[in-house]
C-alpha atoms as a PDB file:
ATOM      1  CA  UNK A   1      38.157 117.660  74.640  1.00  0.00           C
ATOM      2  CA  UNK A   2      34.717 116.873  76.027  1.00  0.00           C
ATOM      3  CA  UNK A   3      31.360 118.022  74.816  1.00  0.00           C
ATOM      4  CA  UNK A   4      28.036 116.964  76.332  1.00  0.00           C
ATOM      5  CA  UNK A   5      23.833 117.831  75.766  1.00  0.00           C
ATOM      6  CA  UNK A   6      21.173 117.452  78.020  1.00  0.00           C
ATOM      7  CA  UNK A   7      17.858 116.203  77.053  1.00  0.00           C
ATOM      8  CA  UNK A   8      14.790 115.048  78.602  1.00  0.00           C
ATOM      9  CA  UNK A   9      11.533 112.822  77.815  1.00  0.00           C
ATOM     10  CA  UNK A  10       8.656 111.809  79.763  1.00  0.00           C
ATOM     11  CA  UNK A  11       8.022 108.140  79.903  1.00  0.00           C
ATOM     12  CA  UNK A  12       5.880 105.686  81.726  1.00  0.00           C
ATOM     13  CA  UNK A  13       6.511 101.944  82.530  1.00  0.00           C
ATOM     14  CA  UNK A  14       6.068  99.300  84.868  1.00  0.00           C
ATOM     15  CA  UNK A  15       8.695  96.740  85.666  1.00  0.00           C
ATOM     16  CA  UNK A  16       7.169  93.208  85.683  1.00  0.00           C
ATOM     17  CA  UNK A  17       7.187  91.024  88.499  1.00  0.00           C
ATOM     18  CA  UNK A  18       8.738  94.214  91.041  1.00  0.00           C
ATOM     19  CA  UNK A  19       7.010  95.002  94.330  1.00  0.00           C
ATOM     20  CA  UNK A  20       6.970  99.155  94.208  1.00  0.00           C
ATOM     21  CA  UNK A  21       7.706  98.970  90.152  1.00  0.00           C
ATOM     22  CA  UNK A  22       5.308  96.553  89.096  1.00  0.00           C
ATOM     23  CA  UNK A  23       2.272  99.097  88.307  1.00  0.00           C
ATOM     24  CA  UNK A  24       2.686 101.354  85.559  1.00  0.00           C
ATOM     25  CA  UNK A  25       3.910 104.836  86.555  1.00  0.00           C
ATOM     26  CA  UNK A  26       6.029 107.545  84.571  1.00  0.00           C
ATOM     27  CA  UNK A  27       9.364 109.506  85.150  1.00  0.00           C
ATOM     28  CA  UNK A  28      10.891 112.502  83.594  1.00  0.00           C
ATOM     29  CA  UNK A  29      14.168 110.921  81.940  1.00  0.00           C
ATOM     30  CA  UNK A  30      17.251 113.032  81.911  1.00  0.00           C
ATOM     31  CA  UNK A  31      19.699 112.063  79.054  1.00  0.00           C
ATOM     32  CA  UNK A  32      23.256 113.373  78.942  1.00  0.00           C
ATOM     33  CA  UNK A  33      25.663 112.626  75.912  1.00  0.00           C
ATOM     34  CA  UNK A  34      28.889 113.402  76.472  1.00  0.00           C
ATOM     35  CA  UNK A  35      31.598 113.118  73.380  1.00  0.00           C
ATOM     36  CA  UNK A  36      35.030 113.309  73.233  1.00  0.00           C
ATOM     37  CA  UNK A  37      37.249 114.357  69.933  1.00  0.00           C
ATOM     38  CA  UNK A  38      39.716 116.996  69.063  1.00  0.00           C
ATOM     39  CA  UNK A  39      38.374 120.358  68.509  1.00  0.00           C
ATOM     40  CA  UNK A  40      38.661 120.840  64.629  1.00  0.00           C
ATOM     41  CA  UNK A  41      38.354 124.750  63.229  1.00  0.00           C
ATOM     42  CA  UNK A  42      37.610 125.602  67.116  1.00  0.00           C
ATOM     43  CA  UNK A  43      34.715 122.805  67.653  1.00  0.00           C
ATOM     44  CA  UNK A  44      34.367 118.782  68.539  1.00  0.00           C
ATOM     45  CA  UNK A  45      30.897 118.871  66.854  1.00  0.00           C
ATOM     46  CA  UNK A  46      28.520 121.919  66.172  1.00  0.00           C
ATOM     47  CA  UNK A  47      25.764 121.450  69.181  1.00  0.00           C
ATOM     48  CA  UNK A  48      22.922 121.784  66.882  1.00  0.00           C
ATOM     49  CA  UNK A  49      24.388 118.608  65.161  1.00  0.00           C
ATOM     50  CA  UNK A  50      24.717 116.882  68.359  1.00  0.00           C
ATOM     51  CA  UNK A  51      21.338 117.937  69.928  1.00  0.00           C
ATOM     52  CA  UNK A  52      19.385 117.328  67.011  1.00  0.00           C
ATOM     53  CA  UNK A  53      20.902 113.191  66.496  1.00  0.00           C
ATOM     54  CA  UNK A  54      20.272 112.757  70.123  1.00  0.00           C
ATOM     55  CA  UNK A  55      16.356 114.156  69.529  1.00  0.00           C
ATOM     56  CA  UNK A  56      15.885 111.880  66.361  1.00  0.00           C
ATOM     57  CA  UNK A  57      16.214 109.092  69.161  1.00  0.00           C
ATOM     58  CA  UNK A  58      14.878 110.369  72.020  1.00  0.00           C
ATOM     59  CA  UNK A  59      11.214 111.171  69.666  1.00  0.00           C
ATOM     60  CA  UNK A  60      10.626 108.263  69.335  1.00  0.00           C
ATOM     61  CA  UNK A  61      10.290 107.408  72.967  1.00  0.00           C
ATOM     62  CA  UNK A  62       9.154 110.542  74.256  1.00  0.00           C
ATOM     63  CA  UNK A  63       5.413 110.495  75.955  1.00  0.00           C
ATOM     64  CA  UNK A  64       5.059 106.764  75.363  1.00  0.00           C
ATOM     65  CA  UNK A  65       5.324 103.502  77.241  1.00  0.00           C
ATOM     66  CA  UNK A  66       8.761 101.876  77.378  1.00  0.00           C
ATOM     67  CA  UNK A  67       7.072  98.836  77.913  1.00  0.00           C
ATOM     68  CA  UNK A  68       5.696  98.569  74.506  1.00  0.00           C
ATOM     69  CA  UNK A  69       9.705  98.638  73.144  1.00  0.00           C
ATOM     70  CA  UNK A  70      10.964  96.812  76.618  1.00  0.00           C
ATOM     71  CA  UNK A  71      10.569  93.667  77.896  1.00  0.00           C
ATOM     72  CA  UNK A  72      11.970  94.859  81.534  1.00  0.00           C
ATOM     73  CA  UNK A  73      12.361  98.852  81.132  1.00  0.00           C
ATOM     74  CA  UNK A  74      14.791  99.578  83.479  1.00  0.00           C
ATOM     75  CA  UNK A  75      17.090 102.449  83.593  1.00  0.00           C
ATOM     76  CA  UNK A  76      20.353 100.266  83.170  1.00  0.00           C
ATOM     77  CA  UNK A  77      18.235  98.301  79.592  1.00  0.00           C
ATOM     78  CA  UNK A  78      16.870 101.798  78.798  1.00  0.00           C
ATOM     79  CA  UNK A  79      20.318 103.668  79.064  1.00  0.00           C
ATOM     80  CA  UNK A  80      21.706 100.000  76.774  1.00  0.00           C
ATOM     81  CA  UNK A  81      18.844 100.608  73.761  1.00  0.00           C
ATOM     82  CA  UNK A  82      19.509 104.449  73.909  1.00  0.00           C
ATOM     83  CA  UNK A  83      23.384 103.792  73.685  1.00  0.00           C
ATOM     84  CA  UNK A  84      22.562 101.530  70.431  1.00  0.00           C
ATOM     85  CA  UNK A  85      20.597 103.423  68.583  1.00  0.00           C
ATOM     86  CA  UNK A  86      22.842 107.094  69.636  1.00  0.00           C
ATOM     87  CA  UNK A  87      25.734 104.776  68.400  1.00  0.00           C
ATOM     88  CA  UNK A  88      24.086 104.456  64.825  1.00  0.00           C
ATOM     89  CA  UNK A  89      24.279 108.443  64.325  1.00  0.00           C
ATOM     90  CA  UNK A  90      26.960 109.032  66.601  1.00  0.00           C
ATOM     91  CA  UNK A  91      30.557 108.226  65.753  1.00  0.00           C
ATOM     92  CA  UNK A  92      32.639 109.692  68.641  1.00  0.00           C
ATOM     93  CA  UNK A  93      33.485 108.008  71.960  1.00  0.00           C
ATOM     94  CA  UNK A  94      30.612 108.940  74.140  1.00  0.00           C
ATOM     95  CA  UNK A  95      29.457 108.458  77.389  1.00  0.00           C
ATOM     96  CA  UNK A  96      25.616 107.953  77.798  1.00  0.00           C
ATOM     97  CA  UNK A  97      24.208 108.620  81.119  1.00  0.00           C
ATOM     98  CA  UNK A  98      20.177 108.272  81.755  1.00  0.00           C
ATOM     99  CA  UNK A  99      18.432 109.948  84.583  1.00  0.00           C
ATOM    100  CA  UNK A 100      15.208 108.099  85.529  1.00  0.00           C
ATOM    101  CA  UNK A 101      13.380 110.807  88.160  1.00  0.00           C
ATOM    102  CA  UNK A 102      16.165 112.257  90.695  1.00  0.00           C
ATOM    103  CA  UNK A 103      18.785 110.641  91.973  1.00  0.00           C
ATOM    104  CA  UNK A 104      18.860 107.576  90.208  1.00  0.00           C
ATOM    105  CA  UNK A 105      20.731 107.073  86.915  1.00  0.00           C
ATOM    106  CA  UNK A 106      22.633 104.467  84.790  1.00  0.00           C
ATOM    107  CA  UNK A 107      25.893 104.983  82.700  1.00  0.00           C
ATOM    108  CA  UNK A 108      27.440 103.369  79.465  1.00  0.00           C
ATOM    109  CA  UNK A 109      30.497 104.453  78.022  1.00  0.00           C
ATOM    110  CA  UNK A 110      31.204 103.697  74.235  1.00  0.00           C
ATOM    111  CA  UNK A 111      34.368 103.750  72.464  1.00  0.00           C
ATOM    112  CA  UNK A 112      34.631 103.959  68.664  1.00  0.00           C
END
């Protein structure tokens, strides 16, 4: 069965070297975890449980500049850092999808 949160965080950055994405400029970053397990005693994972791993990685980034954690923030090396660090406190095979603005998005899936 499949189980999946939606969070969000407000970011700036500026991509080096780009000619639109050079200057620094912010999004509103859509995050969506998606798990997949057997539903044990009627659940995969209790939501709270879920929501509340994906926030203790998703603080740290939240209002700030992902340049300052990034070399070259881009969605597909911001989804890839996200995806590490969810893997730490996450232990289900999980797809990781990262919204930057509308429209555009990146996508990692992890197994166990």
């Amino acid at each position: 069965m499949k189980l999946g949160i939606t969070e969000f965080i407000d970011c700036a950055h500026f991509l080096p070297g780009h000619s639109k994405c050079g200057r620094i400029h912010g999004h509103t970053y859509k995050v969506e975890v998606i798990i997949e397990g057997p539903a044990s005693g009627g659940m995969v994972i209790d939501f709270n449980d879920l929501k509340a791993r994906t926030r203790e990685v998703l603080h740290r980034y939240d209002h700030r500049n992902w340049n300052d954690v990034l070399e070259f923030p881009s969605v597909e090396n911001i989804c890839e850092l996200l995806s590490r660090q969810l893997r730490e406190r996450i232990s289900f095979p999980m797809v990781i999808r990262v919204w930057e603005g509308r429209g555009k998005w990146a996508e990692l899936q992890l197994t166990r």
